[in-house]
C-alpha atoms as a PDB file:
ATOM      1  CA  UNK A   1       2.907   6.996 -16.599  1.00  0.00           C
ATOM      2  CA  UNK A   2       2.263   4.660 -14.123  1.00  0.00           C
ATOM      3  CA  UNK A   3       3.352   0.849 -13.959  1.00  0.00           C
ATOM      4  CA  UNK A   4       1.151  -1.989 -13.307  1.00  0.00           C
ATOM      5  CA  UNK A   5       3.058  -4.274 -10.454  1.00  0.00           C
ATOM      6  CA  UNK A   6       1.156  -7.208  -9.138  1.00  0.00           C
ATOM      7  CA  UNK A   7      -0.297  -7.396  -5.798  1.00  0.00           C
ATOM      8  CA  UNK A   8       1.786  -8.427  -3.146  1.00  0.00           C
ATOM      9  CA  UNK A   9       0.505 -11.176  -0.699  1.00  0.00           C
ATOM     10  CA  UNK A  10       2.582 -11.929   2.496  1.00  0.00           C
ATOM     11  CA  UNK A  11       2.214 -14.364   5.415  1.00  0.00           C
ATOM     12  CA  UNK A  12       2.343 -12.445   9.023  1.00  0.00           C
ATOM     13  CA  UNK A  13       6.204 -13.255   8.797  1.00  0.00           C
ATOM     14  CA  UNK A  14       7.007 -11.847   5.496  1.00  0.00           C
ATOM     15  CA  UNK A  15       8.648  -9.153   3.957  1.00  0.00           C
ATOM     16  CA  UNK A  16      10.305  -7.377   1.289  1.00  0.00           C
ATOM     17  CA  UNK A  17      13.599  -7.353   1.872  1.00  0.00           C
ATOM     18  CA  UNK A  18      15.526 -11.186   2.710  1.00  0.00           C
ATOM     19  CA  UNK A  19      15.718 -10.870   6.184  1.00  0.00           C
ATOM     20  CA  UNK A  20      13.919  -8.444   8.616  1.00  0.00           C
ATOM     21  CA  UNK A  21      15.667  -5.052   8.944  1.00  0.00           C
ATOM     22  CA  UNK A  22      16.845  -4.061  12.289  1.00  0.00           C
ATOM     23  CA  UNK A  23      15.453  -0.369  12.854  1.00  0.00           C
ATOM     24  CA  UNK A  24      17.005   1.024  16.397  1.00  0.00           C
ATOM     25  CA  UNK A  25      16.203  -2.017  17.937  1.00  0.00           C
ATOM     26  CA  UNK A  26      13.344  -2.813  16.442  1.00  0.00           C
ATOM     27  CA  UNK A  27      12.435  -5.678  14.109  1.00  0.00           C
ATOM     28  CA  UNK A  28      11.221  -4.256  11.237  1.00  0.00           C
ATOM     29  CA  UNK A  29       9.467  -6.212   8.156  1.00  0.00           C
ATOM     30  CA  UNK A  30       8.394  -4.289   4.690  1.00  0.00           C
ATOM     31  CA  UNK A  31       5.363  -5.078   3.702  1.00  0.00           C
ATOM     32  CA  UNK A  32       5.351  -2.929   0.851  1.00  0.00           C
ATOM     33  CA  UNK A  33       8.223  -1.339  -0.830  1.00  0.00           C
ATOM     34  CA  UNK A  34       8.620   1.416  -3.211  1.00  0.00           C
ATOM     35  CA  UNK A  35       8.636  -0.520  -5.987  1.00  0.00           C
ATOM     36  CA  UNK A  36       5.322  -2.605  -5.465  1.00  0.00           C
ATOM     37  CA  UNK A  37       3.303   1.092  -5.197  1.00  0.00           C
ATOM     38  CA  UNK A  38       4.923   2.310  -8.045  1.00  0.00           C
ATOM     39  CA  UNK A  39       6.931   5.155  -5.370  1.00  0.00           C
ATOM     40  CA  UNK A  40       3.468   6.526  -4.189  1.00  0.00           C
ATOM     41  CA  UNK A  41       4.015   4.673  -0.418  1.00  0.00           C
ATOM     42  CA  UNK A  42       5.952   2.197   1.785  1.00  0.00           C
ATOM     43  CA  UNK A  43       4.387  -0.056   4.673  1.00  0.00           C
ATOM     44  CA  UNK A  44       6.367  -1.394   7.159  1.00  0.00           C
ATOM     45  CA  UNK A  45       5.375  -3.468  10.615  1.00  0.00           C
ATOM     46  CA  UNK A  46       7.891  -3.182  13.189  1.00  0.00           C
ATOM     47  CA  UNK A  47       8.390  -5.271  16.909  1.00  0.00           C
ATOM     48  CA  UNK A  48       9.418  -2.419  19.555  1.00  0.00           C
ATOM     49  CA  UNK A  49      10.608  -3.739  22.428  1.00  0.00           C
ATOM     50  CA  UNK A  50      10.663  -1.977  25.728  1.00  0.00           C
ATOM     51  CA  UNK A  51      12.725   1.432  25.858  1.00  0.00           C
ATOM     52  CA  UNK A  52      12.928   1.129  22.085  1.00  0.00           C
ATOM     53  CA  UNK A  53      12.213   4.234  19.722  1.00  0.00           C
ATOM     54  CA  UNK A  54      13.835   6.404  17.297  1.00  0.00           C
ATOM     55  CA  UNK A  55      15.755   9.946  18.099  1.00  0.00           C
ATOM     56  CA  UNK A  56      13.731  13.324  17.339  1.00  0.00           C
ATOM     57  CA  UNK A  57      13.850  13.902  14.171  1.00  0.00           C
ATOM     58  CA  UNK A  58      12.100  15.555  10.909  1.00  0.00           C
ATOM     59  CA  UNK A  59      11.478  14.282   7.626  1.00  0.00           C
ATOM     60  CA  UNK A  60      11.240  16.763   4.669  1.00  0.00           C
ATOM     61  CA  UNK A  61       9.980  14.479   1.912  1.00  0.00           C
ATOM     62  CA  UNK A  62       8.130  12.394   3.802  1.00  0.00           C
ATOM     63  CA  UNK A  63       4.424  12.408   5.488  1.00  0.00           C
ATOM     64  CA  UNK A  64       4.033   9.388   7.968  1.00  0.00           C
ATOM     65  CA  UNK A  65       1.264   7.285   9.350  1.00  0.00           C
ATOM     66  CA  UNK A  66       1.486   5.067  12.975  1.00  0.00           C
ATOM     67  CA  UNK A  67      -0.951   2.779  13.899  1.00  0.00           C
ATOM     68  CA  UNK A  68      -0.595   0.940  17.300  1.00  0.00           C
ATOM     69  CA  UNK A  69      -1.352  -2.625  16.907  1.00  0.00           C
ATOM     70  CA  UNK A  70      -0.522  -4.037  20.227  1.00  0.00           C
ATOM     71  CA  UNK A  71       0.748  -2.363  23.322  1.00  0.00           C
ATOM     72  CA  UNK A  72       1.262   1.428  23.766  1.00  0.00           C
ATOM     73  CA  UNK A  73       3.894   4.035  22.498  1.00  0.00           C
ATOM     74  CA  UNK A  74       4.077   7.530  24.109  1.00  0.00           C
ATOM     75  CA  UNK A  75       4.528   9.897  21.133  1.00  0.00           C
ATOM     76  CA  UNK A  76       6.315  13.178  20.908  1.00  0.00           C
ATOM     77  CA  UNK A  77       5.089  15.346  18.430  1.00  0.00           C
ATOM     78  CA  UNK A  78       6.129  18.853  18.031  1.00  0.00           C
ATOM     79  CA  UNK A  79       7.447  18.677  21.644  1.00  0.00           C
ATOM     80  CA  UNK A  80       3.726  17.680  22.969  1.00  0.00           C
ATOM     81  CA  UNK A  81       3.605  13.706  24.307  1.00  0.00           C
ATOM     82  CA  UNK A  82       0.533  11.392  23.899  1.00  0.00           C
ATOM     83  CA  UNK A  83       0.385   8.086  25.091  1.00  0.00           C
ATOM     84  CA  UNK A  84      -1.512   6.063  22.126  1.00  0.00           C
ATOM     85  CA  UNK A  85      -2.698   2.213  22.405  1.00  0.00           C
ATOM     86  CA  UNK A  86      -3.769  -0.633  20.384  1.00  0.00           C
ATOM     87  CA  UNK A  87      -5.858   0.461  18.051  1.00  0.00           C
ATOM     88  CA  UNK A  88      -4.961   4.123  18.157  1.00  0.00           C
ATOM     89  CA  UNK A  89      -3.187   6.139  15.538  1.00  0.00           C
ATOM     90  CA  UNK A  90      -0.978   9.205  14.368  1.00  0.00           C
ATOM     91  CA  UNK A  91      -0.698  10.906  11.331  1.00  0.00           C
ATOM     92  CA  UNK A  92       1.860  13.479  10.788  1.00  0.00           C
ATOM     93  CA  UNK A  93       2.788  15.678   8.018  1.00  0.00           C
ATOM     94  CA  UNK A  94       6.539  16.388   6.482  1.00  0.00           C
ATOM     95  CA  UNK A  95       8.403  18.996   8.749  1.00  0.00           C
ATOM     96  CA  UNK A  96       6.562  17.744  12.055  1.00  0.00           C
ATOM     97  CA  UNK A  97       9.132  16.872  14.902  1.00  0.00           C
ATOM     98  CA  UNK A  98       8.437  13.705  16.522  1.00  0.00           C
ATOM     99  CA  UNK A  99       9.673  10.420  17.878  1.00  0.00           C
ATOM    100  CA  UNK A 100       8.370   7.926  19.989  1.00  0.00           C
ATOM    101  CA  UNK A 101       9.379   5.167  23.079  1.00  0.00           C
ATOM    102  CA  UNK A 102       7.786   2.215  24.264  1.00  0.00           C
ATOM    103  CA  UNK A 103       8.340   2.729  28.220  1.00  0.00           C
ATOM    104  CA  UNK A 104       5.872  -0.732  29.086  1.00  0.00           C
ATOM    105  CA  UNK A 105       7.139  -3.748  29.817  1.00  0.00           C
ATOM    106  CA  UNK A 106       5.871  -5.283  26.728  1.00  0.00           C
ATOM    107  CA  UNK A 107       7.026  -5.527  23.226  1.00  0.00           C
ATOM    108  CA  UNK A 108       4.502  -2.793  21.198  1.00  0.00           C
ATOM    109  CA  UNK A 109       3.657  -3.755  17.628  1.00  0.00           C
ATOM    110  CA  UNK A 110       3.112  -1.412  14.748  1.00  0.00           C
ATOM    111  CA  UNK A 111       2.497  -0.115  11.010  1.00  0.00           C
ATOM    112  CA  UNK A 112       4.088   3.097   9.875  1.00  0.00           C
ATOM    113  CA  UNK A 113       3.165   4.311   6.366  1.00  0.00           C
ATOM    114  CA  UNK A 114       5.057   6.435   4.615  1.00  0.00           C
ATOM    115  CA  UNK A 115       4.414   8.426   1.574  1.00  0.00           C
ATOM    116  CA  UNK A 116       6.133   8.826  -1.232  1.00  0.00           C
ATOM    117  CA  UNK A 117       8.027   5.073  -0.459  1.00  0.00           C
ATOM    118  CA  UNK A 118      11.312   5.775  -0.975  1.00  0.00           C
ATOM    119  CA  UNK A 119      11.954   5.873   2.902  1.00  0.00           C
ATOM    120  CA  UNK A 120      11.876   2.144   2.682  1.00  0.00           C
ATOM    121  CA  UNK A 121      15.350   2.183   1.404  1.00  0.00           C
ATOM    122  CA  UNK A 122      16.370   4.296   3.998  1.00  0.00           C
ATOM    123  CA  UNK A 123      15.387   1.916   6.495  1.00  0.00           C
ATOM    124  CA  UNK A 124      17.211  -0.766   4.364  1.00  0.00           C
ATOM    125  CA  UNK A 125      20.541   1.461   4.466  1.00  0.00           C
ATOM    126  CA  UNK A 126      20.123   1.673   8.137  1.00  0.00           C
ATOM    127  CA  UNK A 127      19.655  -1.848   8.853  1.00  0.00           C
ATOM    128  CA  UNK A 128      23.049  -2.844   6.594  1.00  0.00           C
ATOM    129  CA  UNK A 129      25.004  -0.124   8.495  1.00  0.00           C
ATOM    130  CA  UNK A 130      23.737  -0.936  12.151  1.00  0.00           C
ATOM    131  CA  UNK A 131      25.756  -3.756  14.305  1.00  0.00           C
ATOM    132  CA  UNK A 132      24.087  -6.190  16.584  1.00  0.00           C
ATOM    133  CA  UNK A 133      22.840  -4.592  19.617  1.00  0.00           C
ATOM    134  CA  UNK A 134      24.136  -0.977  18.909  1.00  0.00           C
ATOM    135  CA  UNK A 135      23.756   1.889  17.059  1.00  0.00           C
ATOM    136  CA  UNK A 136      25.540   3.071  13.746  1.00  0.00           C
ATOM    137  CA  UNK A 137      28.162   6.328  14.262  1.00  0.00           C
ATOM    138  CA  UNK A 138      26.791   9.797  14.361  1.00  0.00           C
ATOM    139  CA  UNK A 139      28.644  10.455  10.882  1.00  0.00           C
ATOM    140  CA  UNK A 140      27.290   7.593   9.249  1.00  0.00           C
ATOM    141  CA  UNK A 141      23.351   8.830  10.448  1.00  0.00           C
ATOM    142  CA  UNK A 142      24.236  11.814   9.627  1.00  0.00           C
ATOM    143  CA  UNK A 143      25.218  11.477   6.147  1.00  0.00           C
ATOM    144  CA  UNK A 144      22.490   8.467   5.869  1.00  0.00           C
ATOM    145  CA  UNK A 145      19.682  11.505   7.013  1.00  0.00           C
ATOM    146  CA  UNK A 146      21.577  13.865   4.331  1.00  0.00           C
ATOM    147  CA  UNK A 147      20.782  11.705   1.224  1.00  0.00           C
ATOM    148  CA  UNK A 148      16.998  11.469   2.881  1.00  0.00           C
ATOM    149  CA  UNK A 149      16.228  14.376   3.619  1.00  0.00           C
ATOM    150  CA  UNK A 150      15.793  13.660   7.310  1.00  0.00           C
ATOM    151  CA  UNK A 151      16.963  15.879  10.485  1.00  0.00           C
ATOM    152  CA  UNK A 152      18.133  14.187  13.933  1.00  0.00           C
ATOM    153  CA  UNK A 153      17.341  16.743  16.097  1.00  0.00           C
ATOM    154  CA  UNK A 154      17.416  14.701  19.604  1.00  0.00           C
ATOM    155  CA  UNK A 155      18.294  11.642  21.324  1.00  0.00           C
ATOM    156  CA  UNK A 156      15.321   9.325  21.578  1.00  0.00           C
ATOM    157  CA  UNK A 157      12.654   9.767  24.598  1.00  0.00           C
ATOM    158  CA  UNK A 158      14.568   8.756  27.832  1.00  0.00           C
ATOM    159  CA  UNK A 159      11.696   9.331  30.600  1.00  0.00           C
ATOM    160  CA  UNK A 160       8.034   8.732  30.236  1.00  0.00           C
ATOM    161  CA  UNK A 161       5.763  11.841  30.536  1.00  0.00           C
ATOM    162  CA  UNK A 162       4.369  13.011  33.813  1.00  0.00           C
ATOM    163  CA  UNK A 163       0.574  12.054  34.327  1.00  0.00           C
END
């Protein structure tokens, strides 16, 4: 049975969590967590700043929705590359290799949602084990993408596609 949970209103600046979560790089804000959708999805708005963008990798219990809100991303997805732009979109289904890279000069802005919304605490565990400017270990990612249900499978996108 369902819950009722009150709507949640934030200002362009706010977010779930008490600070912004730092997501390889990228400045990452919920806007909606598990718990205000009552599990069914998560929203989150991330800043990716040039050469920013996550490893290859698959989720299992998640499907996952991009939406470009400002610059461009080049996409990876199931080893085929698309450059997408403000106001362009991917959807992508659980067990669909992907990753993506901002390669412009430009901070890109953007909304992934995920459903169900408990990948939201990923990100959260991944922020708390990440230090400034780096990258958590290999073991720690690897036992984070364990309890997930998530598979690195590559490094992140290194070299933009060829036209």
């Amino acid at each position: 049975m369902s819950t009722i949970t009150p709507p949640v209103i934030l200002a362009a600046n706010g977010g779930r969590t008490p600070a912004p979560l730092n997501i390889v790089g990228e400045k990452t804000l919920v806007k909606i967590a598990p718990e205000d959708s009552d599990g069914r999805y998560a929203v989150f708005h991330l800043e990716a700043p040039p050469m920013s963008g996550p490893p290859l990798h698959v989720h299992t219990r998640e499907d996952e929705f991009f939406y470009v809100l400002e610059g461009e991303l080049v996409f990876e997805v199931d080893g085929v590359c698309h450059t997408v732009h403000a106001g362009g979109s991917v959807g992508l289904l659980r067990g669909t290799p992907h990753r993506y890279q901002n390669f412009s000069e430009q901070t890109a802005r953007l909304l992934i949602v995920t459903t169900p919304g408990d990948f939201a605490h990923f990100f959260v565990e991944l922020s708390s084990i990440t230090p400034p400017g780096g990258l958590p270990s290999m073991e720690q990612l690897v036992s984070l993408d364990a309890r997930y249900g998530l598979t690195t499978l590559g490094p992140p996108l290194t070299t933009p596609p060829a036209p």
